[in-house]
Protein backbone atom coordinates (compact mmCIF):
# COMPACT_ATOMS: atom_id res chain seq x y z
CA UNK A 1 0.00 0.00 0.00
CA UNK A 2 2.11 3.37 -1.52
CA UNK A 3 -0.34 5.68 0.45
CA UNK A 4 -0.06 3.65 3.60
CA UNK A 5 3.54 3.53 3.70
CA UNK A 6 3.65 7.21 2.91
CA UNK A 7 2.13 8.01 5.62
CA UNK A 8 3.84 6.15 7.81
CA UNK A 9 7.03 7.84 7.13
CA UNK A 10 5.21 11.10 7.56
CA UNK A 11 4.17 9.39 11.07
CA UNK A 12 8.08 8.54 11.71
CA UNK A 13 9.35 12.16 11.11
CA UNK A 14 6.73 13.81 13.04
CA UNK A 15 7.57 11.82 15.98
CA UNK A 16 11.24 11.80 15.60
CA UNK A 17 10.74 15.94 16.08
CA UNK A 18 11.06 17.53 19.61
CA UNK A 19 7.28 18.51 20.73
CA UNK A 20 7.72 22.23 20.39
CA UNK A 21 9.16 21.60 16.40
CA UNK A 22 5.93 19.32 15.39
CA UNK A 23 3.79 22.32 15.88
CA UNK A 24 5.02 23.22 12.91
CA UNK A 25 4.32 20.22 10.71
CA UNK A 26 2.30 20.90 7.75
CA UNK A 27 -1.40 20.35 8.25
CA UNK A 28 -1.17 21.28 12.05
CA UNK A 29 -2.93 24.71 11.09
CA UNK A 30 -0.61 26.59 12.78
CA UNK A 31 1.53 28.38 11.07
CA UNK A 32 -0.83 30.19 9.24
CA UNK A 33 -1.84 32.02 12.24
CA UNK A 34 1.23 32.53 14.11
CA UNK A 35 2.60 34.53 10.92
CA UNK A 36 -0.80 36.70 11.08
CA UNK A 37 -0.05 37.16 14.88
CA UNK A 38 3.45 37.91 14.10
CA UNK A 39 2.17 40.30 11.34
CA UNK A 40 0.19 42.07 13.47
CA UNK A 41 2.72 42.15 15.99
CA UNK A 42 5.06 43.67 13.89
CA UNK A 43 2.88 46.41 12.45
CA UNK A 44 2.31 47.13 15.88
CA UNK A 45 6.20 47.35 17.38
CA UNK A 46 6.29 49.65 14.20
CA UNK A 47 3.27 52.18 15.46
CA UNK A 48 5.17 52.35 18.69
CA UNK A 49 8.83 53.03 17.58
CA UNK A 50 7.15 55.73 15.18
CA UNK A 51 5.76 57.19 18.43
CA UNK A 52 8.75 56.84 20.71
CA UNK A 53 11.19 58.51 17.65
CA UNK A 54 8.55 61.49 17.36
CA UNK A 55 8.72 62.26 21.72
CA UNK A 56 12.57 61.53 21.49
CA UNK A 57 12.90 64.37 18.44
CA UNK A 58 10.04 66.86 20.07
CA UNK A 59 11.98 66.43 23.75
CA UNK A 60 15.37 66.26 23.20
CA UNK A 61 16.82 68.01 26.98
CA UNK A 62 14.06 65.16 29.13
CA UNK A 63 15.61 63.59 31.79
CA UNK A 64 14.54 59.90 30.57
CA UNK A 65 16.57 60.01 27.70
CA UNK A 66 19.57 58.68 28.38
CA UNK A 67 17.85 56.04 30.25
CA UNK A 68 15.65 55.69 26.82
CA UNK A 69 19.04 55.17 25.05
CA UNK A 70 20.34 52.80 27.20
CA UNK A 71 17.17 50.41 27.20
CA UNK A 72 16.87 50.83 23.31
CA UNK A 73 20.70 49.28 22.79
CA UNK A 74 21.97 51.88 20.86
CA UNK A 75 25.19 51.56 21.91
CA UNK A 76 25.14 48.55 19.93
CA UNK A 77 25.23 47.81 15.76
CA UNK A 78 21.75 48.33 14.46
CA UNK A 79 21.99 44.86 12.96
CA UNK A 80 22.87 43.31 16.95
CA UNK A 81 20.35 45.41 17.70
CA UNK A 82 17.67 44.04 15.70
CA UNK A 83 18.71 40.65 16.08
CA UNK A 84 18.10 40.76 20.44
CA UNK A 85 15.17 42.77 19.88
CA UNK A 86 13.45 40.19 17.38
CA UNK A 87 14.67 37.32 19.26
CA UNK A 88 12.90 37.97 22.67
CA UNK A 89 10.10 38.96 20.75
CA UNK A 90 9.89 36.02 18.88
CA UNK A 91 10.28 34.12 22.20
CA UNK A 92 8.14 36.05 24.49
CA UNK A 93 4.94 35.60 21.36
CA UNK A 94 5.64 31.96 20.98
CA UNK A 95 5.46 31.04 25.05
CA UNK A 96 2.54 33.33 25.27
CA UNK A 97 0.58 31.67 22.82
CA UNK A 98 1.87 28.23 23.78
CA UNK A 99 0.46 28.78 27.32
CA UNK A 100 -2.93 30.62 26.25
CA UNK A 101 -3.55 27.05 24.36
CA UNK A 102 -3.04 24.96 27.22
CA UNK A 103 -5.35 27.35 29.13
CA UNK A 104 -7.94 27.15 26.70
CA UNK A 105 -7.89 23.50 25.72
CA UNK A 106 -7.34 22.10 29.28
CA UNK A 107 -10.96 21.76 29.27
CA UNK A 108 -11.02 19.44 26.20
CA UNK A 109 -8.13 17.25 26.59
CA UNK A 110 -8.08 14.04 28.71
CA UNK A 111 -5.32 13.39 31.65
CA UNK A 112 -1.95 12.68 30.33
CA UNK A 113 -2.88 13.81 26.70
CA UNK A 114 -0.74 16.13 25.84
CA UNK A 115 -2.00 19.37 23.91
CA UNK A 116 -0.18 18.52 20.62
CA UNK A 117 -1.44 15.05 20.32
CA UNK A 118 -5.48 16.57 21.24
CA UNK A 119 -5.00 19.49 18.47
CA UNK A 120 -3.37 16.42 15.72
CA UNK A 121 -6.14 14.10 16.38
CA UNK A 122 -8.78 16.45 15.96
CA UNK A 123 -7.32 18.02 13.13
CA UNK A 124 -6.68 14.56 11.77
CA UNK A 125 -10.99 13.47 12.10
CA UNK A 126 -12.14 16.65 11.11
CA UNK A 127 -10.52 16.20 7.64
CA UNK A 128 -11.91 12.20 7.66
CA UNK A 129 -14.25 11.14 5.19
CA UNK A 130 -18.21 11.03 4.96
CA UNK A 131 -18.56 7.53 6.38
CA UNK A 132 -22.39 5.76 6.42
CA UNK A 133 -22.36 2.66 8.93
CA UNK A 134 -25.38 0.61 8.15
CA UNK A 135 -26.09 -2.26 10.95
CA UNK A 136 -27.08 -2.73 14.50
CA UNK A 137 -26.49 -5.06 17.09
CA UNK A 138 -22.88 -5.21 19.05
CA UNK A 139 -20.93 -6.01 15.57
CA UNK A 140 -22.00 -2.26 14.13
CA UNK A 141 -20.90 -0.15 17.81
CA UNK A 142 -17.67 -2.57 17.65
CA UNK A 143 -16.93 -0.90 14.25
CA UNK A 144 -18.16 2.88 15.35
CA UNK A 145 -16.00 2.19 18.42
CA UNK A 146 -12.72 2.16 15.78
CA UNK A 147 -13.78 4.39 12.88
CA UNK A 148 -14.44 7.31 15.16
CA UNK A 149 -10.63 7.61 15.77
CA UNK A 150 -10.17 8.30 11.75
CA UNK A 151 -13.45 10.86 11.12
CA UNK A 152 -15.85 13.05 12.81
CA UNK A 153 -18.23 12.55 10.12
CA UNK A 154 -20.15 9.41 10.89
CA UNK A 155 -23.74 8.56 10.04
CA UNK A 156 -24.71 5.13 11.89
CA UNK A 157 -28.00 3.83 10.07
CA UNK A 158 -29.49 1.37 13.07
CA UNK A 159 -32.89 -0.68 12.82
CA UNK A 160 -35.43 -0.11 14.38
CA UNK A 161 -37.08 -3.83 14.24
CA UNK A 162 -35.92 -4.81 17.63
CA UNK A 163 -38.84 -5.99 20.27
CA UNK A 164 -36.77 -7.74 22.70
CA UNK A 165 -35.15 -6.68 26.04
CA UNK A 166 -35.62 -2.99 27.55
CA UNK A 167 -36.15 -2.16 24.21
CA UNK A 168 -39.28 -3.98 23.24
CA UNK A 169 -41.11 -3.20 26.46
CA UNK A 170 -40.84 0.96 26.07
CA UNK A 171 -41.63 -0.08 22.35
CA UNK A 172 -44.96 -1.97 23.73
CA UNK A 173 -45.90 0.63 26.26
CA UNK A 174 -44.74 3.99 25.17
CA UNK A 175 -45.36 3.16 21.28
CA UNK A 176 -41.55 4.70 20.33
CA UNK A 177 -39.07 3.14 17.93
CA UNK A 178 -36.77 0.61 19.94
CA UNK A 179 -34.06 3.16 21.74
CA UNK A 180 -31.22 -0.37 21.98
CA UNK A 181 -29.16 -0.28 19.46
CA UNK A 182 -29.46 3.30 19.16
CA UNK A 183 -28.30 3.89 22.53
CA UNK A 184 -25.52 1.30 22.03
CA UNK A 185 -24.24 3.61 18.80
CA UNK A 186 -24.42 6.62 20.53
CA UNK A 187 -22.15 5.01 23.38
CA UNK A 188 -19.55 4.04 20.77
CA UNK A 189 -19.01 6.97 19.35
CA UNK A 190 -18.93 9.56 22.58
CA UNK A 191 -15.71 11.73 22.66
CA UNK A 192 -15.15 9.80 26.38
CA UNK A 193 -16.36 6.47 26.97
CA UNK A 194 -15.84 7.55 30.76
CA UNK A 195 -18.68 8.10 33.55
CA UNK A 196 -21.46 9.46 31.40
CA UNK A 197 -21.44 7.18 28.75
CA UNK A 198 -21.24 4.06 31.34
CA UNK A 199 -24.34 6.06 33.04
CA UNK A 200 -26.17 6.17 29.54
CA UNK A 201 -25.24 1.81 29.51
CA UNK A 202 -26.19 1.23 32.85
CA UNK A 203 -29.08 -1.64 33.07
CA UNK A 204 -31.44 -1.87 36.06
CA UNK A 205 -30.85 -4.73 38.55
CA UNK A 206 -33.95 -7.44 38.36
CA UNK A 207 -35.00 -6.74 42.12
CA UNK A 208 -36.46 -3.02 40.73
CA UNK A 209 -39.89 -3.40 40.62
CA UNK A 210 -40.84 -1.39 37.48
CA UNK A 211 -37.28 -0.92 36.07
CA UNK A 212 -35.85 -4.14 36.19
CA UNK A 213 -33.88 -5.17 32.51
CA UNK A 214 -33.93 -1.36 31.53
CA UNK A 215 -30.83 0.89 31.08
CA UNK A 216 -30.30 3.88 31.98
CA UNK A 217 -29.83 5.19 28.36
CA UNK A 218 -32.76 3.81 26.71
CA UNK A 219 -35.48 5.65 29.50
CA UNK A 220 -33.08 8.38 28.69
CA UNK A 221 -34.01 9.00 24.98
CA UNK A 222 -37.73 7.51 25.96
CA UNK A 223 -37.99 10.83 28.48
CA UNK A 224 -36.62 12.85 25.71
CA UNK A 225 -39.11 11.59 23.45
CA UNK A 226 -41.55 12.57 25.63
CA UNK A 227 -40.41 15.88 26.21
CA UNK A 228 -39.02 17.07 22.88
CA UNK A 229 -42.52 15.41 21.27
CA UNK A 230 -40.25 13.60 17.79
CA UNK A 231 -38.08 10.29 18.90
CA UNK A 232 -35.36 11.67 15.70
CA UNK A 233 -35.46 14.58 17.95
CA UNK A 234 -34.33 12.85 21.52
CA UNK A 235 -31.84 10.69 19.70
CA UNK A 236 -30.10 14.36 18.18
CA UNK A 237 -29.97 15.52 21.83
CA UNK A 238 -28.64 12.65 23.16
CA UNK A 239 -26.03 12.76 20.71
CA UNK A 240 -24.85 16.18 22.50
CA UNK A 241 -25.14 15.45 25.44
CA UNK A 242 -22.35 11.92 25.02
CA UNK A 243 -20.37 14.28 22.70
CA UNK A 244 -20.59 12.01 19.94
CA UNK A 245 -18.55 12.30 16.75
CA UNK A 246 -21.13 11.88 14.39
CA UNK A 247 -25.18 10.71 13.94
CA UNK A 248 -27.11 8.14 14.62
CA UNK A 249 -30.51 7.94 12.80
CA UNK A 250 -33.03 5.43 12.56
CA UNK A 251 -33.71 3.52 9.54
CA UNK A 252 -37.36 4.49 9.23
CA UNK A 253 -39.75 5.85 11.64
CA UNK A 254 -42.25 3.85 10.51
CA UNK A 255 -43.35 1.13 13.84
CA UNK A 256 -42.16 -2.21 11.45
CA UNK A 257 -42.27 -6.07 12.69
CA UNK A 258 -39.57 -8.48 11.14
CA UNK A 259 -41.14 -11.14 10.22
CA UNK A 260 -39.73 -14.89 9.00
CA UNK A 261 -40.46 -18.01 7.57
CA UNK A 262 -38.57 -20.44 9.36
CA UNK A 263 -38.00 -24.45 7.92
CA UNK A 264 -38.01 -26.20 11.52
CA UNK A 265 -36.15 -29.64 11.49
CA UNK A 266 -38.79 -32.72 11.54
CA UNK A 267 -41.66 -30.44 10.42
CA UNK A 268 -42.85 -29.77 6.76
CA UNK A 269 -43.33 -26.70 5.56
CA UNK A 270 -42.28 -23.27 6.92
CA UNK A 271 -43.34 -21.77 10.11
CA UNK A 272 -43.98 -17.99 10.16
CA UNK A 273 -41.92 -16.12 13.57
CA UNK A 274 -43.10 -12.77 14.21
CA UNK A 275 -40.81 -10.31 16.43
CA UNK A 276 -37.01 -9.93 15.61
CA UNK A 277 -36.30 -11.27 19.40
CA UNK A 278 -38.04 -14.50 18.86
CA UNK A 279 -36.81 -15.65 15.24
CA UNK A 280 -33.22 -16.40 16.49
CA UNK A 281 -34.93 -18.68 18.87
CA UNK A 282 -36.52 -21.26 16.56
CA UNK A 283 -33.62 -23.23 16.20
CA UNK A 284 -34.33 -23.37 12.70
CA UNK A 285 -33.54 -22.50 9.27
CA UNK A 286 -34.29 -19.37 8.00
CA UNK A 287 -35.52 -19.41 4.85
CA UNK A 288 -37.24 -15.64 4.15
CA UNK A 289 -37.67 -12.20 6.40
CA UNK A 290 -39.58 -9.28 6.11
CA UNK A 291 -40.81 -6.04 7.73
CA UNK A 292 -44.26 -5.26 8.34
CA UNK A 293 -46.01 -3.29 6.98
CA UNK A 294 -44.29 -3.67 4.06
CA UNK A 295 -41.95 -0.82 1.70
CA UNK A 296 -41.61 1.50 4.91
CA UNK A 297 -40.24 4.35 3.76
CA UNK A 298 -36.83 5.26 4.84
CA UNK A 299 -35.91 8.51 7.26
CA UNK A 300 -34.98 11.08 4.50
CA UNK A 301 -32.37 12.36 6.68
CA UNK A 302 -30.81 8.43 5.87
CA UNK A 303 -31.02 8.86 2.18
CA UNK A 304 -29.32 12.01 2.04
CA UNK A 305 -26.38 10.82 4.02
CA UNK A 306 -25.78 7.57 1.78
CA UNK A 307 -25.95 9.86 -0.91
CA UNK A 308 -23.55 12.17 0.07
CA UNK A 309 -21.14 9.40 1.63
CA UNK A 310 -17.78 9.19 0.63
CA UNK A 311 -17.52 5.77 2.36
CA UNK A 312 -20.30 3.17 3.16
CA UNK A 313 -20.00 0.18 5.78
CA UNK A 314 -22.61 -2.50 5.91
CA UNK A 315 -22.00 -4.73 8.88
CA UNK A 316 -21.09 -6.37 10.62
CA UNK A 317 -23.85 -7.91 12.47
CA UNK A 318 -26.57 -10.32 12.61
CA UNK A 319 -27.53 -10.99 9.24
CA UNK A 320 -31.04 -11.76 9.52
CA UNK A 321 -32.28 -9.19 12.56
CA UNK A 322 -29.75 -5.95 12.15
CA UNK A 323 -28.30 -6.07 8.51
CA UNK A 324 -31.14 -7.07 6.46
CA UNK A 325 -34.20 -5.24 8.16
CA UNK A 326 -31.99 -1.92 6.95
CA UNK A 327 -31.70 -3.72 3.61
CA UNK A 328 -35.54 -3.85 3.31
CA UNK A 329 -36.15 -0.59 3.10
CA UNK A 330 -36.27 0.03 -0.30
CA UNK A 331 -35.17 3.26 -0.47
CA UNK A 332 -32.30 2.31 1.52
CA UNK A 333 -31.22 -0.03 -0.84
CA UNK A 334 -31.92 2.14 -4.01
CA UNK A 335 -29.67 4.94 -2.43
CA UNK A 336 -26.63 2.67 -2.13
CA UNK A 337 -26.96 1.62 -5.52
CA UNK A 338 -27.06 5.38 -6.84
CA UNK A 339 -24.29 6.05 -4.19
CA UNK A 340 -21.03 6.61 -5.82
CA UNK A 341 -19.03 6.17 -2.09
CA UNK A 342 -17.08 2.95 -1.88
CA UNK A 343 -19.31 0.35 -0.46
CA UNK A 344 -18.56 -2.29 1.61
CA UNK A 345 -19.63 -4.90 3.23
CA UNK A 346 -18.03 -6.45 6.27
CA UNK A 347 -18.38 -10.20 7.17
CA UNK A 348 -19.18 -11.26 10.49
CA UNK A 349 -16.22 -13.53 11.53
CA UNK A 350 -18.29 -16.51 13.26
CA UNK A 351 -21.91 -18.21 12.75
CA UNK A 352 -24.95 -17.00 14.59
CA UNK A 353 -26.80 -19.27 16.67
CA UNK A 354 -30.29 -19.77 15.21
CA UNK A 355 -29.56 -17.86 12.27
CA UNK A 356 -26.41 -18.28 10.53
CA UNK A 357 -25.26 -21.92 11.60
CA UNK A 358 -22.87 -23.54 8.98
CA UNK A 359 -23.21 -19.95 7.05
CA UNK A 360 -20.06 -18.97 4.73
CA UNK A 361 -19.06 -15.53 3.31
CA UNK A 362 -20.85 -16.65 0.42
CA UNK A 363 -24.19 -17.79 2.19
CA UNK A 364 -23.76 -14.12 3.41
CA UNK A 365 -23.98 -12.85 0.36
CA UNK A 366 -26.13 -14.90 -1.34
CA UNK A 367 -28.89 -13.80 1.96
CA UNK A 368 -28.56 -10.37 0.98
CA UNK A 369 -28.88 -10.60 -2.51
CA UNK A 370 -32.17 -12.82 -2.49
CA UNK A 371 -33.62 -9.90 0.19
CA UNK A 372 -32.60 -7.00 -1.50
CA UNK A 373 -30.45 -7.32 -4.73
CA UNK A 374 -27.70 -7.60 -6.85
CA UNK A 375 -25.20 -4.82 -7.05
CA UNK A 376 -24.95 -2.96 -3.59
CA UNK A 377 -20.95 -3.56 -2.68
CA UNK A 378 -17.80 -2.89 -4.65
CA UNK A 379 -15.77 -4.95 -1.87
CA UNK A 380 -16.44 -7.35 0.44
CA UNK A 381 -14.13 -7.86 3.72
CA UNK A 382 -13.65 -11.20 5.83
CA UNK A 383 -11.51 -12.35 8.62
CA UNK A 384 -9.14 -14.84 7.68
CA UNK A 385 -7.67 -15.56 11.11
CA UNK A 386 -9.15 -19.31 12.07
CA UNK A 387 -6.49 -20.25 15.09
CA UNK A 388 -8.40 -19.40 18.02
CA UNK A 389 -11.07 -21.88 19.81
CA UNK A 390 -14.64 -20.77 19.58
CA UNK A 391 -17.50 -21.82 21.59
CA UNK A 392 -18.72 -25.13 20.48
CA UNK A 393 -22.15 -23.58 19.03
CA UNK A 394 -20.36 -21.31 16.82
CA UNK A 395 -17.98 -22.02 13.42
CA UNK A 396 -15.74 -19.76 11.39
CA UNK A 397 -17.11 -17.66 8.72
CA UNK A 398 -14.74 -18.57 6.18
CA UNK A 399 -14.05 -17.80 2.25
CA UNK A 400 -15.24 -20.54 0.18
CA UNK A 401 -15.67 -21.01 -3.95
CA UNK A 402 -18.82 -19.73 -4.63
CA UNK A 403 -20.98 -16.18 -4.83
CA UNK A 404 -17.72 -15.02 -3.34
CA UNK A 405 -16.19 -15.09 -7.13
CA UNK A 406 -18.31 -12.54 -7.94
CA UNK A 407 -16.98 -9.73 -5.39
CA UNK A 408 -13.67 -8.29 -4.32
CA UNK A 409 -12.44 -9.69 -1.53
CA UNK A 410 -10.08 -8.51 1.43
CA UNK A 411 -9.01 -10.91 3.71
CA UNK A 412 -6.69 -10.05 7.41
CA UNK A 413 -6.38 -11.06 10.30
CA UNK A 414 -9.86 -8.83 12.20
CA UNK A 415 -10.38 -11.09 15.43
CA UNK A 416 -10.37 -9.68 18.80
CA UNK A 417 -7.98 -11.81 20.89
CA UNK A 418 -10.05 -11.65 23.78
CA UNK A 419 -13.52 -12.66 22.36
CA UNK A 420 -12.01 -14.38 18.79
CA UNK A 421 -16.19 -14.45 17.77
CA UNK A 422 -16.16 -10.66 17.35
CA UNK A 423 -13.99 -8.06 15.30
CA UNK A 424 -11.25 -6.30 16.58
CA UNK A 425 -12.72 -2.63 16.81
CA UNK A 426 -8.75 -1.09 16.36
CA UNK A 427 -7.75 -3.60 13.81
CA UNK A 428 -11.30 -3.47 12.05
CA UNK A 429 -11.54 0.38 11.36
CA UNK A 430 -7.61 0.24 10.50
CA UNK A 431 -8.32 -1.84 7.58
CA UNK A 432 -11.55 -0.28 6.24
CA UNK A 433 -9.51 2.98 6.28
CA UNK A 434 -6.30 1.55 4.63
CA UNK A 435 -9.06 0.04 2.01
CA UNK A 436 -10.56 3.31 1.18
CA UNK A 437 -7.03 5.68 1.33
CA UNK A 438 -5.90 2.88 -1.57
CA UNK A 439 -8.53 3.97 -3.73
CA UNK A 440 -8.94 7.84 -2.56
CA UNK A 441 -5.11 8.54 -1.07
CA UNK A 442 -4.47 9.28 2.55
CA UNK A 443 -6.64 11.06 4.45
CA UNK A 444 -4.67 13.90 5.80
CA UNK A 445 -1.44 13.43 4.29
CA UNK A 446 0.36 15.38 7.04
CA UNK A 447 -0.88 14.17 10.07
């Protein structure tokens, strides 16, 4: 990868540099400034020697003016002179404004993090690319998690078929759309995964009468609802208040079911499962889903984003109850075919219980192309690490010949050491990045 390794060298000489010298690395924005303060400065040393030379000629027998000559250096060269005068100028303008920036971004900058490093990185996401994240589940706030180190401009597109858990119960009795994953995306991508954002994931012992199962997060955004009167509207606010690089938006507003025919073993015939929560749990094979009612039309606010993406993600995820119910919506779909962003799909790296059992890359594929189409990814990108020991109910997801043929494919090593059934967030986001800088070049070139 020539961009990649560019990069890296620019990475290398910026931290062989002393702190105070990487200031001044191109794409830091500051140079630009500190030669307008300098400017300025300059123009106004300038109006004050003009000043001080017009009282010294108007008052030539004052008392203060030998004192005036001995403080202006004069019985030095003019060239000496010039040189002291602009070096403790240049000095005395460069600490000043390196300690007014630590005053004004201590309140943005984490413990041990130094200044430099908070300006870079910001500078460094604020220049990242229009990225659409279409999902739900853990697999989609796994990726968020990652990808929010490379942009600030993140759209996650979530479901909003889910009727188990917390979620399906404020669905039932307040009537909203499903606040889960939603909540979940908006944890992943908060500026500080610290206090608040564990208070927005905190779940309700079972010995609270009334609030038992819920988290804190989802009565959050139900409260909001309530208050701001639009459900779009509480999720925006909650966004601001977790400091989150980026939106989460809901794939439709319309209240839609998932619904599935499911082949149960020793029984002929499908069985139709209503409810996203209960489908996983009929041990079966699915052969069909849908959302009712049917053709709900997407959030508009979702269609513009795809649209204007430079970079779309779908996955990863469970196949049949995050990725496709997104899929469904037509105009969903219909937008990422117009899009001309780099689309991708990511591979989950193990089977799904109940949905996915004995389920290749291909089978993947082949799902998503019987449910919504042909022609919705340039690239497709699967683990290829198989070493560590999965639970016994779960199998790789592995490359096979078959629909595969039909799609790029990138295959790395994406596991996460500690739970091998799940994607690496870091190592994830790292290679959707390096993916998209082949085809686009490097992000920010200088940082």
């Amino acid at each position: 990868m020539k961009d990649k390794s560019k990069s890296s060298r620019f990475q290398k000489l910026r931290t062989s540099l002393p702190k105070y010298l990487q200031w001044f690395i191109p794409g830091m924005g500051v140079k630009r400034w500190l030669v307008v303060v300098l400017a300025g400065i300059t123009l106004l040393g300038i109006g004050f020697a003009v000043l001080v030379l017009d009282v010294y000629r108007t008052a030539p027998n004052a008392w203060w003016l030998p004192v005036l000559s001995v403080l202006s250096l004069r019985f030095l060269y003019r060239p000496l002179r010039a040189l002291i005068f602009g070096g403790l100028g240049i000095g005395l303008v460069t600490f000043g404004i390196w300690r007014l920036n630590r005053a004004l971004l201590a309140p943005f900058t984490r413990p041990g993090q130094p200044v430099l490093d908070a300006v870079a990185s910001h500078r460094r996401r604020k220049r990242g690319p229009q990225i659409v994240v279409i999902g739900g589940g853990t697999g989609q706030s796994v990726l968020l998690r990652g990808l929010k180190d490379y942009s600030h401009h993140i759209t996650a597109v979530v479901t909003v078929a889910d009727d188990g858990g917390s979620s399906g119960r404020l669905r039932e009795s307040l009537g909203i759309l499903p606040p889960g994953d939603i909540r979940n995306c908006l944890a992943a991508l908060s500026h500080d995964e610290a206090l608040l954002t564990q208070l927005f994931q905190y779940r309700f012992s079972d010995e609270l009468d009334g609030l038992q199962g819920h988290s804190f997060g989802n009565l959050f955004i139900s409260a909001l609802s309530d208050i701001t009167g639009s459900f779009e509207e509480a999720v925006a606010e909650s966004g601001r208040v977790l400091s989150a690089f980026g939106q989460v938006l809901p794939a439709t507003l319309r209240n839609v079911r998932l619904v599935a025919d499911v082949d149960l073993p020793f029984r002929d015939g499908a069985v139709r499962v209503e409810g996203e929560s209960r489908i996983p749990e009929m041990d079966g094979e699915i052969r069909h889903v849908w959302l009712e009612p049917e053709n709900p039309p997407a959030y508009p606010q979702v269609v513009q984003s795809i649209l204007n993406a430079e970079l779309i993600v779908v996955g990863p995820g469970s196949l049949y109850t995050s990725i496709l119910p997104n899929l469904l919506v037509s105009d969903i779909t219909e937008a990422l075919r117009a899009s001309q962003a780099l689309r991708m799909f990511v591979c989950n790296v193990a089977t799904q219980p109940g949905e996915t059992d004995g389920y290749t890359c291909g089978d993947h594929l082949k799902a998503i192309e019987t449910h919504a189409g042909q022609g919705l990814f340039d690239l497709v990108v699967c683990n290829s690490q198989h070493i560590n020991k999965l639970p016994a109910s779960l199998q790789w997801v592995k490359v096979e010949s078959g629909l595969e043929n039909n799609y790029a494919i990138y295959q790395a090593d994406l596991v996460d050491k500690e739970f091998p059934w799940r994607h690496d967030d870091a190592r994830l986001s790292q290679a959707i990045i390096d993916l998209y800088t082949e085809r686009t070049g490097p992000l920010v070139e200088s940082l």
